[in-house]
N, C-alpha and C. Protein backbone atom coordinates (compact mmCIF):
# COMPACT_ATOMS: atom_id res chain seq x y z
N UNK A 1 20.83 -79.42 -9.06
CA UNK A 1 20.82 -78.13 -9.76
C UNK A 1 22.17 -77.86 -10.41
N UNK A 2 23.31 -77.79 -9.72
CA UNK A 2 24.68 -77.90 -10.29
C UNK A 2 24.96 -78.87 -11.38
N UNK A 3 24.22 -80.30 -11.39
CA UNK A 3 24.57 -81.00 -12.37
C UNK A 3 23.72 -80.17 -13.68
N UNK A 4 22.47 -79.66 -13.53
CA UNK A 4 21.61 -79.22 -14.69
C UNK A 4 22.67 -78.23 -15.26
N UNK A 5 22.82 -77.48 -14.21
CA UNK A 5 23.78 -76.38 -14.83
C UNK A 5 25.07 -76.92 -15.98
N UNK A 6 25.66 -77.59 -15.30
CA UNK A 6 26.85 -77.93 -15.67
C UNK A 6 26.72 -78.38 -17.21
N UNK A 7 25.09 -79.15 -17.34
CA UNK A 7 24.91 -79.73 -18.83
C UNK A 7 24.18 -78.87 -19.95
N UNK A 8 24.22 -77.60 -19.49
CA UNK A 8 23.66 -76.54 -20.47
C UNK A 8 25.59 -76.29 -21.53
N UNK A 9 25.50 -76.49 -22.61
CA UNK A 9 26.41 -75.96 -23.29
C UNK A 9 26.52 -73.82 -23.58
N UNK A 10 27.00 -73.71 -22.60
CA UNK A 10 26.45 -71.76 -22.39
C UNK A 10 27.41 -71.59 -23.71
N UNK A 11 27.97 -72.00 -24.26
CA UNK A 11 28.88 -71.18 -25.80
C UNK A 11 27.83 -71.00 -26.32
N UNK A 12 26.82 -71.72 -26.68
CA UNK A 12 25.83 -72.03 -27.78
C UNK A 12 24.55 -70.81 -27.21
N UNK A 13 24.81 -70.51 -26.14
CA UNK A 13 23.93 -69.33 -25.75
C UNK A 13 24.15 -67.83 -25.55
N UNK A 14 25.67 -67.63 -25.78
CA UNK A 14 25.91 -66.60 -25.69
C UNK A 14 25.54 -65.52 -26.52
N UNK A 15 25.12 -65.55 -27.15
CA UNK A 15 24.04 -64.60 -28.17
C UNK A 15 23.06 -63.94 -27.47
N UNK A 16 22.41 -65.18 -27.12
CA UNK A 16 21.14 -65.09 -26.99
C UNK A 16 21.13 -64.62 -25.34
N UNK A 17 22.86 -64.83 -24.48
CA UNK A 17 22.75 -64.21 -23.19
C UNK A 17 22.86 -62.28 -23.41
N UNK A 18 23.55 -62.48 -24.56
CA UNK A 18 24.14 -60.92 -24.79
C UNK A 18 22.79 -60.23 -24.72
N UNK A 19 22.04 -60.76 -25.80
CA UNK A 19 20.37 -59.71 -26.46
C UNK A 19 20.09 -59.56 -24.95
N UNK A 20 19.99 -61.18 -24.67
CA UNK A 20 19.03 -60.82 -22.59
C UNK A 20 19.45 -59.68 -21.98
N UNK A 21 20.97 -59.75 -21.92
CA UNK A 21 21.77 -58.47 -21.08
C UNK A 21 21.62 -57.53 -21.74
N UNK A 22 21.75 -57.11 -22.97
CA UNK A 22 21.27 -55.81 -23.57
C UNK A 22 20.13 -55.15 -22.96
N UNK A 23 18.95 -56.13 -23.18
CA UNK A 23 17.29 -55.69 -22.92
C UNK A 23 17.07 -55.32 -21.72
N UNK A 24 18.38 -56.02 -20.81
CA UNK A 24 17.42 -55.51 -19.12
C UNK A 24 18.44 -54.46 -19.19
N UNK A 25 19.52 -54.08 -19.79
CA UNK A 25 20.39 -53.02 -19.63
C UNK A 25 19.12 -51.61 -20.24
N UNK A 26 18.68 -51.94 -21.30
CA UNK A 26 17.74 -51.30 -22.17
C UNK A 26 16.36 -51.09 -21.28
N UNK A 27 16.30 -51.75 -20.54
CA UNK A 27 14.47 -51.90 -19.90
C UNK A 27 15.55 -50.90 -18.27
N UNK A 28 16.70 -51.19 -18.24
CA UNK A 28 17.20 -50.43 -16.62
C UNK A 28 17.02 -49.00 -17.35
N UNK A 29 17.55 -48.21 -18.08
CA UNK A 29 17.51 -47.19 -18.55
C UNK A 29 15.96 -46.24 -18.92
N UNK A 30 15.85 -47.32 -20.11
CA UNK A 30 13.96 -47.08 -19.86
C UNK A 30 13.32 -46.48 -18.44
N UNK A 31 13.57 -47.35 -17.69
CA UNK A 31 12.97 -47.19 -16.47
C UNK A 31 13.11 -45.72 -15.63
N UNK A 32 14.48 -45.88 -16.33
CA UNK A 32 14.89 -44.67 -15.44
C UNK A 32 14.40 -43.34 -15.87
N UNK A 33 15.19 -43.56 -17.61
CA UNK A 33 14.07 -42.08 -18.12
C UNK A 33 13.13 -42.01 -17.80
N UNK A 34 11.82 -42.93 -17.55
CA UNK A 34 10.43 -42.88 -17.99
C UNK A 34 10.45 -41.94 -16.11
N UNK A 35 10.78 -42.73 -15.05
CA UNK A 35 10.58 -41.73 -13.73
C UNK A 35 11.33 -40.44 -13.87
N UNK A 36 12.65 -40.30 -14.19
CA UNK A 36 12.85 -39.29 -14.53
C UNK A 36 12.13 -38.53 -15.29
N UNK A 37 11.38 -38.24 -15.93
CA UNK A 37 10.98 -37.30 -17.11
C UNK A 37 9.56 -37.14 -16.56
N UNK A 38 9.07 -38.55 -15.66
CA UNK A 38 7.35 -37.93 -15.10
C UNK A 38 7.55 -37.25 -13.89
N UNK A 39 9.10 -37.26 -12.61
CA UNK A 39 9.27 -35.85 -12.18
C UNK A 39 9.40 -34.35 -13.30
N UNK A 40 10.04 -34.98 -13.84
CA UNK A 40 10.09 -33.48 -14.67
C UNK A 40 8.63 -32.77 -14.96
N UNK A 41 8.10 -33.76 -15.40
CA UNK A 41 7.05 -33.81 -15.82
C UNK A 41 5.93 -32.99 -14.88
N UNK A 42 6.16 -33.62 -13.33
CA UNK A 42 5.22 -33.65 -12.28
C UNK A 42 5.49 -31.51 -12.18
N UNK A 43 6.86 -31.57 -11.78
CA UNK A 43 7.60 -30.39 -11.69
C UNK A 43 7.00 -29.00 -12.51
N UNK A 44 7.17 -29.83 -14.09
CA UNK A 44 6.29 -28.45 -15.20
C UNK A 44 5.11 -28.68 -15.33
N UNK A 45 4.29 -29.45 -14.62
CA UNK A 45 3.04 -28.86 -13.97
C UNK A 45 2.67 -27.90 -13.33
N UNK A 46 3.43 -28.66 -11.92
CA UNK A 46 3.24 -27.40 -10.83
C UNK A 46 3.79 -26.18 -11.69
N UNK A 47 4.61 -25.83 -12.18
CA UNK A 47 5.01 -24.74 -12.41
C UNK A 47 3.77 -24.12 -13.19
N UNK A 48 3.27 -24.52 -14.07
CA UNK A 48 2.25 -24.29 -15.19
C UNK A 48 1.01 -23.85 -14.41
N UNK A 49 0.60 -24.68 -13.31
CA UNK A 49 -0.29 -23.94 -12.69
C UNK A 49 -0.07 -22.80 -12.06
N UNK A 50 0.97 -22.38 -10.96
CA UNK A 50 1.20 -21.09 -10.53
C UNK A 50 1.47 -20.25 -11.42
N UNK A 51 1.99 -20.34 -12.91
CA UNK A 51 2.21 -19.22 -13.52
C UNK A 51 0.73 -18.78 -14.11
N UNK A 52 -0.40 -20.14 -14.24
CA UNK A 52 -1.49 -19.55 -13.94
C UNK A 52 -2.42 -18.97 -13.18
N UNK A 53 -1.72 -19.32 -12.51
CA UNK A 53 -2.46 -18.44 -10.16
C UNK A 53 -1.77 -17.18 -10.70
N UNK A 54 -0.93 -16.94 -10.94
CA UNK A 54 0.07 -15.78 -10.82
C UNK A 54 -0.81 -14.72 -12.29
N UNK A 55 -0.79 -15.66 -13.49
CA UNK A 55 -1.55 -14.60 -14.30
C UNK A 55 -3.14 -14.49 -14.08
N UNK A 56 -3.81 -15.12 -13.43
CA UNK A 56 -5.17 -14.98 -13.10
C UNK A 56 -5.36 -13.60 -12.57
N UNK A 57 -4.28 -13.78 -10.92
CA UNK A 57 -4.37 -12.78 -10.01
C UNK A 57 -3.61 -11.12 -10.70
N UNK A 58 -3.07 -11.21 -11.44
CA UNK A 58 -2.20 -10.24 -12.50
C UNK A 58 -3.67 -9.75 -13.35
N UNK A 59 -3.92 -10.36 -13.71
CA UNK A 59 -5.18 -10.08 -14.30
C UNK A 59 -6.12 -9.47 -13.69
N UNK A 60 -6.76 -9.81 -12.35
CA UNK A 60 -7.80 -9.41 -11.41
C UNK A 60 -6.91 -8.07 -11.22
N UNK A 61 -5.90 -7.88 -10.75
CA UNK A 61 -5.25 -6.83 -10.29
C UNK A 61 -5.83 -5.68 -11.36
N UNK A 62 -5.39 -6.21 -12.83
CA UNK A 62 -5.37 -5.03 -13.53
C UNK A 62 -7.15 -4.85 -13.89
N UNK A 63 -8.07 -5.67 -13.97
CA UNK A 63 -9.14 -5.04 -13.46
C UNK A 63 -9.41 -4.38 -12.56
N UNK A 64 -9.20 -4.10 -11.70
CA UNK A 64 -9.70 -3.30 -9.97
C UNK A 64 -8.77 -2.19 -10.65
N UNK A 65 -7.58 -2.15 -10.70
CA UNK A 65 -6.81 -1.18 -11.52
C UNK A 65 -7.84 -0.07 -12.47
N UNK A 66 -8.32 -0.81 -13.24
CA UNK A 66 -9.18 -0.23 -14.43
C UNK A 66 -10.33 0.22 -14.19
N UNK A 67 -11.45 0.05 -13.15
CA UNK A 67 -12.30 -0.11 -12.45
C UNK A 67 -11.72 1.00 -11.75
N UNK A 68 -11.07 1.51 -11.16
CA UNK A 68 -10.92 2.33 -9.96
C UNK A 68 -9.73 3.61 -10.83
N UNK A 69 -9.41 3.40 -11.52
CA UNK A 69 -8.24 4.54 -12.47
C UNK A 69 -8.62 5.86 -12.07
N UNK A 70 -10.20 5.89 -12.69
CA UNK A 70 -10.30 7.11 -12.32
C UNK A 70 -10.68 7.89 -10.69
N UNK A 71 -10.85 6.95 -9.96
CA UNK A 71 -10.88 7.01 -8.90
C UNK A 71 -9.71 7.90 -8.24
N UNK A 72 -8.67 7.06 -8.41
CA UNK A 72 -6.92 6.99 -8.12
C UNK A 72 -6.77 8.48 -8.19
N UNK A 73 -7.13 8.42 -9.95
CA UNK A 73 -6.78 10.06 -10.07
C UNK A 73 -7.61 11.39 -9.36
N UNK A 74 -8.40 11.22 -9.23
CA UNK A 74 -9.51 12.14 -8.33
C UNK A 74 -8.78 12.00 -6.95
N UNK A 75 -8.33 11.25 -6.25
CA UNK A 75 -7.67 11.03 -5.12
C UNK A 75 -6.44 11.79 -5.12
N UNK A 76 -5.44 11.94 -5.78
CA UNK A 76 -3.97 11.88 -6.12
C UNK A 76 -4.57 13.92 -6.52
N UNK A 77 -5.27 14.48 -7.21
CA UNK A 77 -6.02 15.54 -7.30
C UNK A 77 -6.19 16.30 -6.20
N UNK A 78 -7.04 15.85 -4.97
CA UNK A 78 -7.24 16.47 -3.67
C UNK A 78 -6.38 16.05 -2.94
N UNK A 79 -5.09 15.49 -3.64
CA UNK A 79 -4.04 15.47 -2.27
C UNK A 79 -4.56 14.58 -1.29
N UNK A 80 -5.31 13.30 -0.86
CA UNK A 80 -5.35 12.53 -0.24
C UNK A 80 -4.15 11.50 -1.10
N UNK A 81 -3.69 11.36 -1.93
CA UNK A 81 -2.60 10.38 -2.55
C UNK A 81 -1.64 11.00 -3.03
N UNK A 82 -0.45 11.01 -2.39
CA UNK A 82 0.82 11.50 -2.96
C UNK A 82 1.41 11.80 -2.38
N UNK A 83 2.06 13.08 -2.81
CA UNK A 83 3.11 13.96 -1.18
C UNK A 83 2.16 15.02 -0.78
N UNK A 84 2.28 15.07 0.72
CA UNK A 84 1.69 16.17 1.56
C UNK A 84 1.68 17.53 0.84
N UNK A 85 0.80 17.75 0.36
CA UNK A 85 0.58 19.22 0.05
C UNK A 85 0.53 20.34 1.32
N UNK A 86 1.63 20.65 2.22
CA UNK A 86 1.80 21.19 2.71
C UNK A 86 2.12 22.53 2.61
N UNK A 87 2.65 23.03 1.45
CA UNK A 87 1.98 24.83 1.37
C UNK A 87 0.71 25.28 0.90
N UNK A 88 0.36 24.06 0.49
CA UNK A 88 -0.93 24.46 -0.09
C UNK A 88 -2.02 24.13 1.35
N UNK A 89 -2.05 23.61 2.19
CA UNK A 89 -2.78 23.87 3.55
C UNK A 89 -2.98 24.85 4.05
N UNK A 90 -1.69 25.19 4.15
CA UNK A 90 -0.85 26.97 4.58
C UNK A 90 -2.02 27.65 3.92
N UNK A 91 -1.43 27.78 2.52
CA UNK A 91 -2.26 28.69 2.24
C UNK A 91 -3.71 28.88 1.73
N UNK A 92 -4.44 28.03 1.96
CA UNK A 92 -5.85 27.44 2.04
C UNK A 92 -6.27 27.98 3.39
N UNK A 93 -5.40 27.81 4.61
CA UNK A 93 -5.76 28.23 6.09
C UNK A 93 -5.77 29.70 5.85
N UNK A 94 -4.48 30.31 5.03
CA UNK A 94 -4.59 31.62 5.17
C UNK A 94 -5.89 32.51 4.26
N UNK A 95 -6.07 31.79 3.21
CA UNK A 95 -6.95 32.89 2.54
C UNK A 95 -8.78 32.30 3.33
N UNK A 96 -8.69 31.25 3.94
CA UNK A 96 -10.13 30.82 4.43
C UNK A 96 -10.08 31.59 5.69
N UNK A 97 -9.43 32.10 6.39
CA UNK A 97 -8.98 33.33 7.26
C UNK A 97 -9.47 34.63 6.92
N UNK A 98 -8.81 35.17 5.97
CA UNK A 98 -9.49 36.48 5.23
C UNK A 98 -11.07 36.17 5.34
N UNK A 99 -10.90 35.33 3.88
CA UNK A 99 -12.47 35.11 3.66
C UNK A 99 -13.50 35.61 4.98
N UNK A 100 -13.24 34.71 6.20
CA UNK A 100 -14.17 34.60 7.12
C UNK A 100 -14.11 36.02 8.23
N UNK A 101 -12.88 36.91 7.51
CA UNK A 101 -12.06 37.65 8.31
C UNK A 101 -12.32 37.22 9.86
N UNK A 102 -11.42 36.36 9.97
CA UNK A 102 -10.71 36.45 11.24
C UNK A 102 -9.99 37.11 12.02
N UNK A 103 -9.20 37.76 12.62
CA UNK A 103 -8.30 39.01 12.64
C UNK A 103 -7.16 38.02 13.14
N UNK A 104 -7.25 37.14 13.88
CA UNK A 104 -5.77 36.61 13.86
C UNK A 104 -5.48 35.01 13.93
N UNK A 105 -4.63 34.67 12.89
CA UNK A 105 -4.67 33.08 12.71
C UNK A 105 -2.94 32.66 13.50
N UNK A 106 -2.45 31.80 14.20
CA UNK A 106 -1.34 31.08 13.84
C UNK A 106 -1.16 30.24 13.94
N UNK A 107 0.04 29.31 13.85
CA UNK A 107 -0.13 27.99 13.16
C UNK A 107 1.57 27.30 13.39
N UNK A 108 1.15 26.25 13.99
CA UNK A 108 2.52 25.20 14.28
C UNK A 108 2.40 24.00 13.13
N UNK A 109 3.54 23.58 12.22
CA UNK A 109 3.17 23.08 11.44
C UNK A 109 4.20 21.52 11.32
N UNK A 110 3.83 20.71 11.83
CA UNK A 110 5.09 19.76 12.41
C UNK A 110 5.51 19.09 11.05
N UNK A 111 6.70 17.65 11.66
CA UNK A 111 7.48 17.26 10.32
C UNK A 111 6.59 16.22 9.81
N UNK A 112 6.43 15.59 8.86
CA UNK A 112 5.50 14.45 8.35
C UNK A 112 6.12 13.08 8.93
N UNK A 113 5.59 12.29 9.07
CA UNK A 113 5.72 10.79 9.41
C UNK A 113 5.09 9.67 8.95
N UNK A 114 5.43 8.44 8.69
CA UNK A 114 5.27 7.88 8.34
C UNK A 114 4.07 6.76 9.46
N UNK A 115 2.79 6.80 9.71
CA UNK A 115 1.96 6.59 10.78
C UNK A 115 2.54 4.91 11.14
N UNK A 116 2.29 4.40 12.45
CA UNK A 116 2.78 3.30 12.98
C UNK A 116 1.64 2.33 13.48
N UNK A 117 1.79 0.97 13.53
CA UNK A 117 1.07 0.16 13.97
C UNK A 117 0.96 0.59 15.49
N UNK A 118 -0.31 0.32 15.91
CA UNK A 118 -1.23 0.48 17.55
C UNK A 118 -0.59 1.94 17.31
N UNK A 119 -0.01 2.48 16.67
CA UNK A 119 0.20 4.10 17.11
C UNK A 119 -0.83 5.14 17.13
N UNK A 120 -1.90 4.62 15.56
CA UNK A 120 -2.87 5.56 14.51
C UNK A 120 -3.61 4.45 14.43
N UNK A 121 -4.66 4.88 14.80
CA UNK A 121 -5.80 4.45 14.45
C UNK A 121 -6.69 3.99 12.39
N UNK A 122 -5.30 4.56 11.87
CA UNK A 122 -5.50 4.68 10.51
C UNK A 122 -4.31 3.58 9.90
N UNK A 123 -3.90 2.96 10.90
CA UNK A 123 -2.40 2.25 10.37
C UNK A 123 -3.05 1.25 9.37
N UNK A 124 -2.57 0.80 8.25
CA UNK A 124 -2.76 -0.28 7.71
C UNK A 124 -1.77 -1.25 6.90
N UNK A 125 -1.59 -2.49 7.03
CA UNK A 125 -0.07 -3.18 6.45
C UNK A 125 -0.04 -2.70 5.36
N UNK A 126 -0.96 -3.20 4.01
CA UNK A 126 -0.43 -2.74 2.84
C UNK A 126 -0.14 -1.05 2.35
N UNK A 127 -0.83 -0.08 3.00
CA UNK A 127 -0.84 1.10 2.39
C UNK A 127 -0.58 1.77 3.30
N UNK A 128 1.01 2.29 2.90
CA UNK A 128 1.75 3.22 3.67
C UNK A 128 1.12 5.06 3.99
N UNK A 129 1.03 5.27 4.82
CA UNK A 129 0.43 6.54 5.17
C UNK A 129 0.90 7.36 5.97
N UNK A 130 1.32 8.58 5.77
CA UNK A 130 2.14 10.02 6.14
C UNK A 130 1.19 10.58 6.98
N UNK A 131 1.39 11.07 8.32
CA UNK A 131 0.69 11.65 8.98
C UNK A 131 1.88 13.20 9.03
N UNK A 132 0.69 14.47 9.40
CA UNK A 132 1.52 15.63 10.18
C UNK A 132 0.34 16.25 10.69
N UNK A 133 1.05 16.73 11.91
CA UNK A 133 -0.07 17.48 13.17
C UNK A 133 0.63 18.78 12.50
N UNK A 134 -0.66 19.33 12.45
CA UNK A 134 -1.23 21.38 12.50
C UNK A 134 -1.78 21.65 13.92
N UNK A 135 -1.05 23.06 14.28
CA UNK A 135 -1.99 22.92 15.45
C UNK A 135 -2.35 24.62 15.34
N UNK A 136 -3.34 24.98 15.59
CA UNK A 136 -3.59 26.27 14.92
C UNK A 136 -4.51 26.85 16.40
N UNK A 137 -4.04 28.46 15.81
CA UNK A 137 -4.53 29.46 17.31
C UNK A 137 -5.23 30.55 16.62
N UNK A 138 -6.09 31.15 17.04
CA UNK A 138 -7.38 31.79 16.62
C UNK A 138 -7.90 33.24 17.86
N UNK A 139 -7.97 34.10 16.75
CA UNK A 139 -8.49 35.24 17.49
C UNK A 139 -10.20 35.30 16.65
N UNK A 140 -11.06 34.91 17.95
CA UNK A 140 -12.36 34.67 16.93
C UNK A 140 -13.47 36.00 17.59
N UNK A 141 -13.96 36.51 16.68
CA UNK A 141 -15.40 37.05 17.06
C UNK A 141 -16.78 36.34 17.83
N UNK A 142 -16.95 35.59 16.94
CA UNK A 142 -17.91 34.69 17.30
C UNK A 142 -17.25 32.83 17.35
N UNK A 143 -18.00 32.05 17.96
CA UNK A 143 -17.38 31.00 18.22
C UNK A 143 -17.72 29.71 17.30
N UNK A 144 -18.54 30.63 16.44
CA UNK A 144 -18.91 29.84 14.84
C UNK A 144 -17.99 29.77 13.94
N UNK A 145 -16.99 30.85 14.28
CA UNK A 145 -15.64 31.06 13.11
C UNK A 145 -15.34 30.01 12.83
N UNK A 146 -14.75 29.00 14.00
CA UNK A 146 -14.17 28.03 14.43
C UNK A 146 -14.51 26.73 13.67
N UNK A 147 -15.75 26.34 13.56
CA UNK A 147 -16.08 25.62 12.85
C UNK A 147 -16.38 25.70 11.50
N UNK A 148 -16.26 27.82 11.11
CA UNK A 148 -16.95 27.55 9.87
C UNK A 148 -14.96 27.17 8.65
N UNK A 149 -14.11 28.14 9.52
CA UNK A 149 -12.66 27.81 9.06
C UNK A 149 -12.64 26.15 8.76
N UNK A 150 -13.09 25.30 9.73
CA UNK A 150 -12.57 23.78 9.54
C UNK A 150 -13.45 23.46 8.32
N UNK A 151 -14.87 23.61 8.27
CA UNK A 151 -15.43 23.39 6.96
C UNK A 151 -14.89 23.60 5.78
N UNK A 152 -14.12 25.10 6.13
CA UNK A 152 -13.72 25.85 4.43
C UNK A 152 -12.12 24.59 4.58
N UNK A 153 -11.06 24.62 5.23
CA UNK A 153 -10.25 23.68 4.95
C UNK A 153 -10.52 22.44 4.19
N UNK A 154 -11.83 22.10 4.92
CA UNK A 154 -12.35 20.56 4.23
C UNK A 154 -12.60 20.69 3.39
N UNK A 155 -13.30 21.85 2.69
CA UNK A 155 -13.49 21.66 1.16
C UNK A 155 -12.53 22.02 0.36
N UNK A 156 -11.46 22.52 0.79
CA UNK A 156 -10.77 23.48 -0.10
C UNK A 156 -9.36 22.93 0.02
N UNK A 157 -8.98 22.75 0.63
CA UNK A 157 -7.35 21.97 1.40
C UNK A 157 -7.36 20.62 0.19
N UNK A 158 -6.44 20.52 -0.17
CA UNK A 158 -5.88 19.19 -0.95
C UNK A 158 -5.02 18.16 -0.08
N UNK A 159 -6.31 17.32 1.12
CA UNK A 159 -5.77 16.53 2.13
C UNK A 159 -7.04 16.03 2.58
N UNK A 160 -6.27 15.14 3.61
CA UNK A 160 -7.72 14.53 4.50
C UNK A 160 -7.10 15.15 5.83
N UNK A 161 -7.89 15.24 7.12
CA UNK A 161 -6.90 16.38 8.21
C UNK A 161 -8.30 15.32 9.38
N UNK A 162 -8.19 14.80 10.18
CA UNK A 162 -8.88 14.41 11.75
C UNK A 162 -8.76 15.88 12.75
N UNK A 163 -9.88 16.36 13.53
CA UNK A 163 -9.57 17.03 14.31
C UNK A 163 -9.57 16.67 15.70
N UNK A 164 -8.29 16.38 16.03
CA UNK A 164 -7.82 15.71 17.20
C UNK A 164 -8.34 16.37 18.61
N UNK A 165 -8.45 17.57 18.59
CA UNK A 165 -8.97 18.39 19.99
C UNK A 165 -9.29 19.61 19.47
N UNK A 166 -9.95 20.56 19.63
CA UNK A 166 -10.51 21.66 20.06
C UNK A 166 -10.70 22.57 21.22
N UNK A 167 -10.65 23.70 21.20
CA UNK A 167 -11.45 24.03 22.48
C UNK A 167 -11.31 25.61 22.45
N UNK A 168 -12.29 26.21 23.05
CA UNK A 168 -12.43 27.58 23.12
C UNK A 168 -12.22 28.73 24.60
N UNK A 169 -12.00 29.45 24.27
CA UNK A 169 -11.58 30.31 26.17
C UNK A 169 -11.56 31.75 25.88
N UNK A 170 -12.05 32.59 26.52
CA UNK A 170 -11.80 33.73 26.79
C UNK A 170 -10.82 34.26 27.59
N UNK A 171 -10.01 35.81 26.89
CA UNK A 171 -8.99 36.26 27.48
C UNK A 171 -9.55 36.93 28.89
N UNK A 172 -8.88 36.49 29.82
CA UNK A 172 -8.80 37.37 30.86
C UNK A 172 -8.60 39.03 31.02
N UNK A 173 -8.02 39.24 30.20
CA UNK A 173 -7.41 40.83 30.23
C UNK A 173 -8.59 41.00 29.00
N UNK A 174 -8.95 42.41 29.05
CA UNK A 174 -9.59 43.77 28.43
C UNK A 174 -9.06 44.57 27.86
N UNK A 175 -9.40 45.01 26.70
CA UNK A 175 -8.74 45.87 26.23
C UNK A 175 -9.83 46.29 24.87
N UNK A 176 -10.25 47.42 24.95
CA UNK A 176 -11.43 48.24 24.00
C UNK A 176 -10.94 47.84 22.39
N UNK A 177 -9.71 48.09 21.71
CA UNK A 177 -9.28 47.64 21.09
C UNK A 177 -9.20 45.98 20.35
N UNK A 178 -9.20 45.34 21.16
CA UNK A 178 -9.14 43.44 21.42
C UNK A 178 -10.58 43.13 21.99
N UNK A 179 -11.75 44.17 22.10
CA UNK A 179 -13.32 43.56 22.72
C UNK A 179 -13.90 42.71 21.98
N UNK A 180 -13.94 42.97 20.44
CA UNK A 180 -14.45 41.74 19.91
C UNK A 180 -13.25 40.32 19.24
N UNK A 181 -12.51 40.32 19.97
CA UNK A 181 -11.69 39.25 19.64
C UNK A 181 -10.73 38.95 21.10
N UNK A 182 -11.61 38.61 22.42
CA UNK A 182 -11.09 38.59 23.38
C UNK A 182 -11.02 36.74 23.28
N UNK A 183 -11.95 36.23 22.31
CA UNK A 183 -12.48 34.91 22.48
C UNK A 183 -11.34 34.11 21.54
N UNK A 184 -10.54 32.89 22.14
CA UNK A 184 -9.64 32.23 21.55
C UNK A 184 -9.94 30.97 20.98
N UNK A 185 -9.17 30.58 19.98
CA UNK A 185 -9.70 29.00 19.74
C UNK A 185 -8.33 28.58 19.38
N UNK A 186 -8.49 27.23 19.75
CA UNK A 186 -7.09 26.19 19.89
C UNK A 186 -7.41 24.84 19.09
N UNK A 187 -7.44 24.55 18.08
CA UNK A 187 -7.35 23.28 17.21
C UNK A 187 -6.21 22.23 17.16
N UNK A 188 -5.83 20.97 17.20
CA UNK A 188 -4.71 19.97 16.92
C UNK A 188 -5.35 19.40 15.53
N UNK A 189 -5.15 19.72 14.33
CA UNK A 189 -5.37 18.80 13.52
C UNK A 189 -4.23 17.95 13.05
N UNK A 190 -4.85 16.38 12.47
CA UNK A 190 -3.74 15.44 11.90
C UNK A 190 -3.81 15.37 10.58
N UNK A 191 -3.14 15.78 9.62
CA UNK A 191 -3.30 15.49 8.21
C UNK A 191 -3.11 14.20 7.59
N UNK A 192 -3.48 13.36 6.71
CA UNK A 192 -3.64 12.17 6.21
C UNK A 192 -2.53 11.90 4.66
N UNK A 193 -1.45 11.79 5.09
CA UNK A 193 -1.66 11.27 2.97
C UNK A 193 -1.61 9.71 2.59
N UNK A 194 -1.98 9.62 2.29
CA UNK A 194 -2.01 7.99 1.33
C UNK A 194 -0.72 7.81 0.48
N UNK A 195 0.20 7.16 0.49
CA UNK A 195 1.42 6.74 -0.48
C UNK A 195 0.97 6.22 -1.93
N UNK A 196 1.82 6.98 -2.81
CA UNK A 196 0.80 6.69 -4.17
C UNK A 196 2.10 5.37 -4.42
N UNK A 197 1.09 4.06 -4.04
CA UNK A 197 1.91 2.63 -4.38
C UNK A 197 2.31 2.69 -5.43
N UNK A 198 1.27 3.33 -6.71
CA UNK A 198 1.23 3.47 -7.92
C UNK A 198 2.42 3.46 -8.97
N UNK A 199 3.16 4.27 -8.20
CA UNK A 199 4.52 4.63 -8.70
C UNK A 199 5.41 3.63 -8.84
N UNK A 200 5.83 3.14 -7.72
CA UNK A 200 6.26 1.65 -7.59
C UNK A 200 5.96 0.38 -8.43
N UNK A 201 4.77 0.80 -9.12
CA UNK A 201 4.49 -0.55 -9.87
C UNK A 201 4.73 0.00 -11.15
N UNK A 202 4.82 1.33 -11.54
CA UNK A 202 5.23 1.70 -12.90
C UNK A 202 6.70 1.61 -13.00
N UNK A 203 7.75 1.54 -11.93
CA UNK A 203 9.10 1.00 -12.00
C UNK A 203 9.56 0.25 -12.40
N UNK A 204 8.29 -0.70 -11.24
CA UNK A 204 9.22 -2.02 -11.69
C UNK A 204 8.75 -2.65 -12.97
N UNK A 205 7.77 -1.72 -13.78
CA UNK A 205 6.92 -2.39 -14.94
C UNK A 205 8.19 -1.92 -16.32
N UNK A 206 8.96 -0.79 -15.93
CA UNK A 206 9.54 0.03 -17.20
C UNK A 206 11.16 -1.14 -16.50
């Protein structure tokens, strides 16, 4: 093998060694772009598809959006979506009072909160929800008042409200004056609001 070698005249080939070394220099490079560029490649795929997952689901969103708009707003209306309409309870309790004349209403009206997992039975991950306990005391005639007041709230109150306990008792003491309103009633209600997400997505949209 050394002798073969030795009898090749390589001057007379150096040309033709250069082109060789060029081409695999040329075919090393090749090579390299061509994997390089089908990661790239592989890469602005994937990307191309999630920005189509991403506008599909952008899309579905803003149907259910559109589909339910007027919904939202009818909600956000009766105060189940937004901030606690809390004087307006107040005074929904007070004039459904008159109305039914009651002769005496009062009323503990606690701070709002933000409801908690295993805490509320209403907890849910995506949609944040404000709870506040009412707890209301009653000088009643009859013991229908009681229920007919919670009806008029329900229709009339700009909220959703659970009635957590109830219960009714007569006063011990007499008095000719206080005979037809010896009979008491004791309510815990929980008020409901829904967080209007809504807002949040017009933020981050402007």
């Amino acid at each position: 093998m050394h002798d073969l070698l030795s009898e090749i005249h390589w001057k007379e080939h150096i040309f033709t060694l250069s082109q060789l070394s060029v081409s695999l220099l040329v075919l090393i490079v090749a090579t390299f772009y061509y994997f390089d560029k089908k990661a790239g490649l592989a890469e602005a795929n994937l990307q191309y598809e999630s920005q189509t997952f991403s506008n599909d689901e952008a899309e579905s969103f803003k149907l259910v959006l559109q589909e339910n708009m007027r919904t939202h707003g009818e909600l956000v209306t009766r105060g189940a979506v937004g901030t606690p309409r809390r004087l307006q309870w107040l005074e929904t309790l007070r004039r459904t009072g008159d109305r039914l004349q009651i002769p005496g209403i009062e009323f503990t009206l606690e701070g709002t909160e933000l409801i908690q997992q295993n805490m509320d039975p209403y907890w849910h991950p995506e949609v944040p929800i404000r709870a506040t306990n009412m707890k209301i005391l009653l000088q009643l005639s009859h013991e229908g008042d009681l229920y007919r007041l919670l009806e008029g709230l329900r229709a009339d109150a700009q909220g959703l409200f659970s009635v957590e306990r109830c219960g009714l008792r007569w006063m011990d003491s007499f008095s000719p004056e206080f005979a037809l309103s010896r009979l008491r009633g004791e309510c815990q209600l929980r008020w409901y609001t829904l967080a209007d997400v809504t807002s949040a997505w017009l933020d981050t949209g402007s």
